[in-house]
Protein backbone atom coordinates (compact mmCIF):
# COMPACT_ATOMS: atom_id res chain seq x y z
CA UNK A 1 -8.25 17.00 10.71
CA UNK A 2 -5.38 18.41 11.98
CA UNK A 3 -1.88 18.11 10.74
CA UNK A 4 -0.60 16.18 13.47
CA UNK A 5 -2.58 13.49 13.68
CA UNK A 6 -0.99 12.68 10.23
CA UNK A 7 2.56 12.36 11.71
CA UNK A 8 1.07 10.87 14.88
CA UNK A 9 0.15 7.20 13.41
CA UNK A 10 3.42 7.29 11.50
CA UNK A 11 5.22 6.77 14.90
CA UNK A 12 4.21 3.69 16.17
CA UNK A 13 2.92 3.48 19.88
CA UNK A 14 5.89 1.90 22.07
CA UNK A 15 2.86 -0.30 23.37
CA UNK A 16 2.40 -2.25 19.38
CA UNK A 17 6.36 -2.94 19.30
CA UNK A 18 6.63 -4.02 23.03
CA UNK A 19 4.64 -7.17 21.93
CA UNK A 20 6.54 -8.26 18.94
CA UNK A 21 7.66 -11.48 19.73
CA UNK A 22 9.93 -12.71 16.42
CA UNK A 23 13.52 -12.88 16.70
CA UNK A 24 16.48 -12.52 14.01
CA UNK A 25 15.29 -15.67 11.73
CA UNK A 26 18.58 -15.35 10.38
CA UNK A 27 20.57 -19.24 9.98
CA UNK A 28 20.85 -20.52 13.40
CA UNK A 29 17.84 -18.70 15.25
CA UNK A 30 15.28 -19.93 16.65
CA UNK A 31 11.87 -17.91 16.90
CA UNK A 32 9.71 -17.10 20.17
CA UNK A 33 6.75 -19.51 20.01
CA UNK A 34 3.77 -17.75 19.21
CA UNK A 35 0.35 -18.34 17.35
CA UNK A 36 1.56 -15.73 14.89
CA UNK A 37 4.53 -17.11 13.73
CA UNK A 38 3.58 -20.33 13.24
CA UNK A 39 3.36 -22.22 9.86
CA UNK A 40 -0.19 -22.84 8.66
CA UNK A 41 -2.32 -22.31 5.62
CA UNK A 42 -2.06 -18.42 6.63
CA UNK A 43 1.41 -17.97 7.26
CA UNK A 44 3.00 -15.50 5.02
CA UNK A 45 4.40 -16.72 1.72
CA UNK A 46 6.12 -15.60 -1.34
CA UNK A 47 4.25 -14.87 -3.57
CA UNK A 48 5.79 -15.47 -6.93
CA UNK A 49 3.56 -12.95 -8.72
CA UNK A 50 5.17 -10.18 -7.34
CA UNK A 51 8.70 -11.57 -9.55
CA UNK A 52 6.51 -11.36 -12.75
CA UNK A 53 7.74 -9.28 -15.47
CA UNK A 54 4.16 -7.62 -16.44
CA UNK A 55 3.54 -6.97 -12.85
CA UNK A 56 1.29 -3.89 -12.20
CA UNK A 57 1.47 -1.98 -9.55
CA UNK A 58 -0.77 0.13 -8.11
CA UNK A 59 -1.18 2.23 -4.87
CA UNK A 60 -2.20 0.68 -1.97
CA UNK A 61 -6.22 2.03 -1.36
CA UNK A 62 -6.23 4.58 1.10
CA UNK A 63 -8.80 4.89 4.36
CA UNK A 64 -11.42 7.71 4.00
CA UNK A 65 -10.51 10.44 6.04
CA UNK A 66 -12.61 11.33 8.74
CA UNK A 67 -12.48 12.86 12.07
CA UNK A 68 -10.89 10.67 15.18
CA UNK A 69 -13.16 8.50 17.15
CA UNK A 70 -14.11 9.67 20.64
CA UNK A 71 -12.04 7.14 23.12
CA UNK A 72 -11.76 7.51 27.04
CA UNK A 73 -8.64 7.13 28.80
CA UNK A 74 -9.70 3.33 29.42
CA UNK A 75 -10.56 2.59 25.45
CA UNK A 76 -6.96 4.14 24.24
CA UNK A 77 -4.78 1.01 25.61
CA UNK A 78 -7.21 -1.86 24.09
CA UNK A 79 -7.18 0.25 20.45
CA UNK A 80 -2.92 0.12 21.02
CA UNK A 81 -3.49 -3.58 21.42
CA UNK A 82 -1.14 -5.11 18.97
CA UNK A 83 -2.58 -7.63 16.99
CA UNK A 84 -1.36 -10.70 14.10
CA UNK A 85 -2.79 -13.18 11.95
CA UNK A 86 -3.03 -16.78 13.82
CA UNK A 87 -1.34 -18.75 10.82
CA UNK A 88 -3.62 -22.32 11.41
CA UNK A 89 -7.24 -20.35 11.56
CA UNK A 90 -6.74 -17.11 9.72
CA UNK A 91 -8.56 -15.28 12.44
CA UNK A 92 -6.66 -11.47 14.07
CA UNK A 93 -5.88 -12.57 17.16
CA UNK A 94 -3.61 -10.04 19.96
CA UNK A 95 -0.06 -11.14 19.73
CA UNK A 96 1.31 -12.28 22.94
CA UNK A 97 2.76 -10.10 25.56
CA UNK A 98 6.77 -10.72 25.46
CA UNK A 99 8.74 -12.69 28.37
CA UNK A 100 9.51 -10.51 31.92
CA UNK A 101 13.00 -9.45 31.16
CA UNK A 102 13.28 -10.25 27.23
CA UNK A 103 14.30 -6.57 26.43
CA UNK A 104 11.31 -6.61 23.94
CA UNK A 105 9.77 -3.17 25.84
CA UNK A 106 12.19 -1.42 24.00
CA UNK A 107 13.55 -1.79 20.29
CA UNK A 108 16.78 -0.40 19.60
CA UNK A 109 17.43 0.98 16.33
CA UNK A 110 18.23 4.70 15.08
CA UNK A 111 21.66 3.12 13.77
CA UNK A 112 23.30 4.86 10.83
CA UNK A 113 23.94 2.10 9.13
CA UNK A 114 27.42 0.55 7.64
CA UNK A 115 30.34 3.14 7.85
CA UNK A 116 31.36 1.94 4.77
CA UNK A 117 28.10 3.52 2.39
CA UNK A 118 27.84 7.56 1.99
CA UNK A 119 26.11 9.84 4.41
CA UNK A 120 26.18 13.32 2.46
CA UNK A 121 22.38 13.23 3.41
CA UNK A 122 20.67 16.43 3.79
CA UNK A 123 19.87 19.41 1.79
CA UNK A 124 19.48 22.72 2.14
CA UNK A 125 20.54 23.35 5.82
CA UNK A 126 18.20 20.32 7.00
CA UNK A 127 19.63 19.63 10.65
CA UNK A 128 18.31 16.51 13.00
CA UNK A 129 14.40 16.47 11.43
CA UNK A 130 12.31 13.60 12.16
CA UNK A 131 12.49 11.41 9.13
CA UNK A 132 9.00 10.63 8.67
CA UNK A 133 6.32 9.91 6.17
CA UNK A 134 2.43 10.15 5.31
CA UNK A 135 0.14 8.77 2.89
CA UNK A 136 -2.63 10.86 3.03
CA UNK A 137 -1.63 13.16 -0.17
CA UNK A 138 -0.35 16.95 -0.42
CA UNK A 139 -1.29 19.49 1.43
CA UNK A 140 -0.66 23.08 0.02
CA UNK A 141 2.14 23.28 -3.14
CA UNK A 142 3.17 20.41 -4.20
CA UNK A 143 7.03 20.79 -4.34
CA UNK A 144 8.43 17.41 -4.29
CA UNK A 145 11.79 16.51 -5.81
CA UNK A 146 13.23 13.25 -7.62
CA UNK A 147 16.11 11.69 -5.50
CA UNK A 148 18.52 9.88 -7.29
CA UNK A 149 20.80 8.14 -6.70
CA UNK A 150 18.94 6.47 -2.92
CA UNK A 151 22.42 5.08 -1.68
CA UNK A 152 23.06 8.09 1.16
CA UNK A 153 21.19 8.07 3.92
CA UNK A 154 18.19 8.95 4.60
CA UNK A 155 17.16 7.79 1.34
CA UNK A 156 18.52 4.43 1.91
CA UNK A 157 16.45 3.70 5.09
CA UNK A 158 13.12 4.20 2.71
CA UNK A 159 11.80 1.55 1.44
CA UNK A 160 9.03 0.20 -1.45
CA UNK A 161 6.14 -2.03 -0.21
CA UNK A 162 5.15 -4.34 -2.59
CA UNK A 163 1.84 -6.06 -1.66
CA UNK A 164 -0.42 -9.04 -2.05
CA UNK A 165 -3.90 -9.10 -0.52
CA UNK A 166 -6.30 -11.71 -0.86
CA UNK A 167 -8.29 -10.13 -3.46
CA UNK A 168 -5.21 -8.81 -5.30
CA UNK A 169 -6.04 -9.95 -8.84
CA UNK A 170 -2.94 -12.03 -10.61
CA UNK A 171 -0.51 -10.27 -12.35
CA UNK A 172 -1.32 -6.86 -10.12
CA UNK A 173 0.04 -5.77 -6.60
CA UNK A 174 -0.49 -2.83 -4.64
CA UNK A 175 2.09 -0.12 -3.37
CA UNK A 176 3.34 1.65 -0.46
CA UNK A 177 6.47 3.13 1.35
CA UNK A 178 7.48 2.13 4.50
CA UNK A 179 10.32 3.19 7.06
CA UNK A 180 13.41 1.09 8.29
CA UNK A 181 13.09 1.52 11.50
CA UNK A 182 15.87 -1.44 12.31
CA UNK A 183 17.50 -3.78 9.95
CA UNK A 184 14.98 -6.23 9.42
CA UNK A 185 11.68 -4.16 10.79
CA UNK A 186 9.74 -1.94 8.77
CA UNK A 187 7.09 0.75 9.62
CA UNK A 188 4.51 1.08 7.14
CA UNK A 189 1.03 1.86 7.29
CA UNK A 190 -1.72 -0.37 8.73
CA UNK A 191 -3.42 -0.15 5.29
CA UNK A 192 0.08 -1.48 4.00
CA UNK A 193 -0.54 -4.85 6.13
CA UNK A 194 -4.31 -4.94 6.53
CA UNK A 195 -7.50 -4.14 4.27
CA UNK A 196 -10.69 -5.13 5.05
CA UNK A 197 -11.84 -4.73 1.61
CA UNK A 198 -9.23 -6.37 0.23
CA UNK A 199 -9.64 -9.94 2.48
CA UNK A 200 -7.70 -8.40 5.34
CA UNK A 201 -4.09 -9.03 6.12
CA UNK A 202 -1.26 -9.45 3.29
CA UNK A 203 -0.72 -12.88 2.33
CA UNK A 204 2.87 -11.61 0.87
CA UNK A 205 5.31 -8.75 1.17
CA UNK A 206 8.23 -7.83 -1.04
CA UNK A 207 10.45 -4.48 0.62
CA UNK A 208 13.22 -2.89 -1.61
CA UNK A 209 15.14 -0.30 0.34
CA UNK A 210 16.62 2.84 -2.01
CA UNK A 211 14.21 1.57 -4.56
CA UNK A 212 15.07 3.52 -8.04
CA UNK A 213 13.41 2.75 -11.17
CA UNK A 214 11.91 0.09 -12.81
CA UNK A 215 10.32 -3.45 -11.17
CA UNK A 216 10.29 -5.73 -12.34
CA UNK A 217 12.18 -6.18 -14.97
CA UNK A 218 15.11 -4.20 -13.39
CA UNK A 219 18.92 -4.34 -13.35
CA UNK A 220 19.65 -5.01 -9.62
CA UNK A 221 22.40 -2.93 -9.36
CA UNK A 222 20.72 0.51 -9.99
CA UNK A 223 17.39 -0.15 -9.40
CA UNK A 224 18.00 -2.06 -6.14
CA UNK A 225 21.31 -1.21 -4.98
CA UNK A 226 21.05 -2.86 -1.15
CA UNK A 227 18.77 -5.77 -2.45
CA UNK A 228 15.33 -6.79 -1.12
CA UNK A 229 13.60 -9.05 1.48
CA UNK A 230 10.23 -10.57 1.92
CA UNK A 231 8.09 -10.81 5.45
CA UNK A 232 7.22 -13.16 7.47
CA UNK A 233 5.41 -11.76 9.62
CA UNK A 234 3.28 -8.63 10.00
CA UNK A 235 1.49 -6.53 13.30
CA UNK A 236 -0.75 -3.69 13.26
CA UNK A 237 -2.85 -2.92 16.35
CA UNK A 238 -7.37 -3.50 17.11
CA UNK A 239 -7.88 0.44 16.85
CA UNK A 240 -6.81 -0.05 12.84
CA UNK A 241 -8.05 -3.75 11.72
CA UNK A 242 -11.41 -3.85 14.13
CA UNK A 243 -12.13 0.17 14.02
CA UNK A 244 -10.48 1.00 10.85
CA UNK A 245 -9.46 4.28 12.75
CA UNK A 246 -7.37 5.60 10.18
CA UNK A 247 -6.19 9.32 11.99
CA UNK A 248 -5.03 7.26 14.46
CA UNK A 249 -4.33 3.63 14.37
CA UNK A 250 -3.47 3.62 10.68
CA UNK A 251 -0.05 2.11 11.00
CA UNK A 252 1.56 -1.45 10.95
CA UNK A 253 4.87 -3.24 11.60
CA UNK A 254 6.47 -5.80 8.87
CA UNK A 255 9.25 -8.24 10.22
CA UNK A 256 11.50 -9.05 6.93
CA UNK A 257 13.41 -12.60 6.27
CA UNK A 258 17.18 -10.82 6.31
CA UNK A 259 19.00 -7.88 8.30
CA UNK A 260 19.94 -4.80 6.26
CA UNK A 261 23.17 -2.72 7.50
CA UNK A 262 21.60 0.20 5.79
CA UNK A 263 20.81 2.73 8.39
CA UNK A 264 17.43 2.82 10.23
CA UNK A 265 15.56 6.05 11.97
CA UNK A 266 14.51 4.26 14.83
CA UNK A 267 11.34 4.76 16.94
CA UNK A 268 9.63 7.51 18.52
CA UNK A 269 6.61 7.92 20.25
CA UNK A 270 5.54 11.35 20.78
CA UNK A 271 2.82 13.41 22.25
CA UNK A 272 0.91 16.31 20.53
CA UNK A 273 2.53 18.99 22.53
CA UNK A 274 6.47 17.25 21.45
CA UNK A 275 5.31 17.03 17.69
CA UNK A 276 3.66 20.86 17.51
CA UNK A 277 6.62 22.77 15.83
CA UNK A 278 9.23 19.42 15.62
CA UNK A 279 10.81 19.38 12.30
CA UNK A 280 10.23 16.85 10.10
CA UNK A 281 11.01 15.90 6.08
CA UNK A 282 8.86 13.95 4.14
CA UNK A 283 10.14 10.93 1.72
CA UNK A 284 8.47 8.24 -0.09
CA UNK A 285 7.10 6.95 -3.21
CA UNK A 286 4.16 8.55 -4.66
CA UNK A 287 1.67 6.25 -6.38
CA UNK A 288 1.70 9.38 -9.09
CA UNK A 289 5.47 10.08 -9.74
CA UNK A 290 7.80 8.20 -10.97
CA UNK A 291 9.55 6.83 -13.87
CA UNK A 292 7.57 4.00 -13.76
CA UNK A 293 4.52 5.80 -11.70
CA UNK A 294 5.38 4.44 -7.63
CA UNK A 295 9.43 3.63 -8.35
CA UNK A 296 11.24 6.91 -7.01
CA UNK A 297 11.80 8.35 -4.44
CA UNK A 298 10.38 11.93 -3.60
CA UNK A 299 10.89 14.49 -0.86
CA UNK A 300 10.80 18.18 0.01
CA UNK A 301 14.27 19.95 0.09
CA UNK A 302 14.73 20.83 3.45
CA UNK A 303 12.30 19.97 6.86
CA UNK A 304 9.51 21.94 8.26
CA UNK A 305 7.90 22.87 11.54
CA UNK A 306 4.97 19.99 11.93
């Protein structure tokens, strides 16, 4: 498989976002009516496992890899479909097209944040890579390097995904990492939202932006210095939860219950030929590293030609 096609379903198709209907939920908004958003025996909760102070955490399984399914030009846009959890039946349903006009087509983001918190960001010479991230293990040496302290950005913007399927057994929870991408979306992996094997979509979601160290028990102000937020309401798209098409459709979308003023990276949708020779760096939280295993932050010094 080539390299690409790893960074390629970390940047989510402007297609799955233009048909994300949920508003700021902040007090005093109101949210666009839509079967996914709803309240209902499958609307998602908190779950108050994930506060427990023997909580395990593990990584989140990943999809075999294989090669890409064959689409034509007329299968791509119905794999891009995005698609949600109807709340009353349980069922994955396509979430509704937004309103002509509602400015939904296109989600800002790419903001730097609060002038207030520290920006001395990148290392070694780093300048304007594509922040991204993969889950889909090392390829070649594996030079990663702690970060800490996570209050500059980039590091801010990169968050811990703390999940609950279905199946998750009590007192365990799986883990990912996951991408600010505004200040109260994330972009994670579809794997992070939706497992088949697990019972299918997350019934609860806890993010931690700059997580570093210990959960739980932690002391909030070094081990989550910006706080953390829980979702209520999650997207992926059909190519991922009906084809499990992981080179290409692995990737998913949580909406979180507050705003952060942390700094996001945006959204980018790029073809084959812009990616080939982009620069990109690579942070997260790796399953195997860590002071707890899955706590800190990683990356590689520097960015690289993709």
């Amino acid at each position: 498989m080539e390299i690409r096609h790893i960074f390629r379903f970390c940047l989510v198709s402007s297609l799955a976002l233009a048909v994300t209907p949920v508003q700021n939920v902040d007090a005093g908004a109101t949210k666009v009516e839509s079967p996914c958003d709803k309240n209902g025996p499958f609307a998602p909760r908190v779950d108050k496992d994930l506060q427990r102070k023997d909580l395990v955490i593990e990584s989140a399984e990943l999809p075999p890899v294989r090669e890409p399914r064959s689409r034509t030009e007329k299968d791509t846009p119905d794999a891009e479909r995005g698609v949600c959890q109807d709340a009353q039946t349980g069922k994955t349903i396509p979430v509704p097209d937004p309103p002509t006009g509602s400015g939904k087509e296109n989600y800002p983001g790419g903001d730097k944040g609060d002038p207030g918190l520290p920006r001395d960001n990148l290392r070694d010479g780093a300048a304007d890579p594509l922040f991204l991230k993969t889950t889909l293990g090392v390829f070649g040496a594996d030079n990663r390097v702690l970060q800490s302290p996570t209050t500059s950005f980039p590091f801010r913007a990169v968050v811990k995904v703390i999940i609950k399927f279905p199946n998750t057994p009590a007192g365990k929870a799986a883990g990912c990492t996951g991408s600010l991408i505004g200040g109260k979306h994330v972009l994670t992996a579809g794997h992070c939202v939706f497992q088949s094997s697990q019972g299918g979509w997350a019934t609860s979601i806890r993010v931690i932006p700059g997580l570093d160290g210990t959960i739980p028990p932690f002391d909030v102000a070094f081990t989550e210095p910006f706080g953390e937020a829980n979702m209520i309401a999650k997207r992926s798209v059909k190519g991922w939860t009906q084809d499990g098409d992981a080179p290409d459709y692995d990737y998913g979308l949580i909406t979180l219950d507050k705003t952060f003023t942390v700094g996001s990276f945006g959204l980018l949708h790029l073809s084959d030929d812009d990616l080939d020779n982009s620069w990109a760096q690579i942070i997260g939280y790796p399953g195997e590293l860590g002071k707890p295993n899955g706590t800190q932050q990683f990356f590689i010094p520097g960015a690289f030609s993709i």
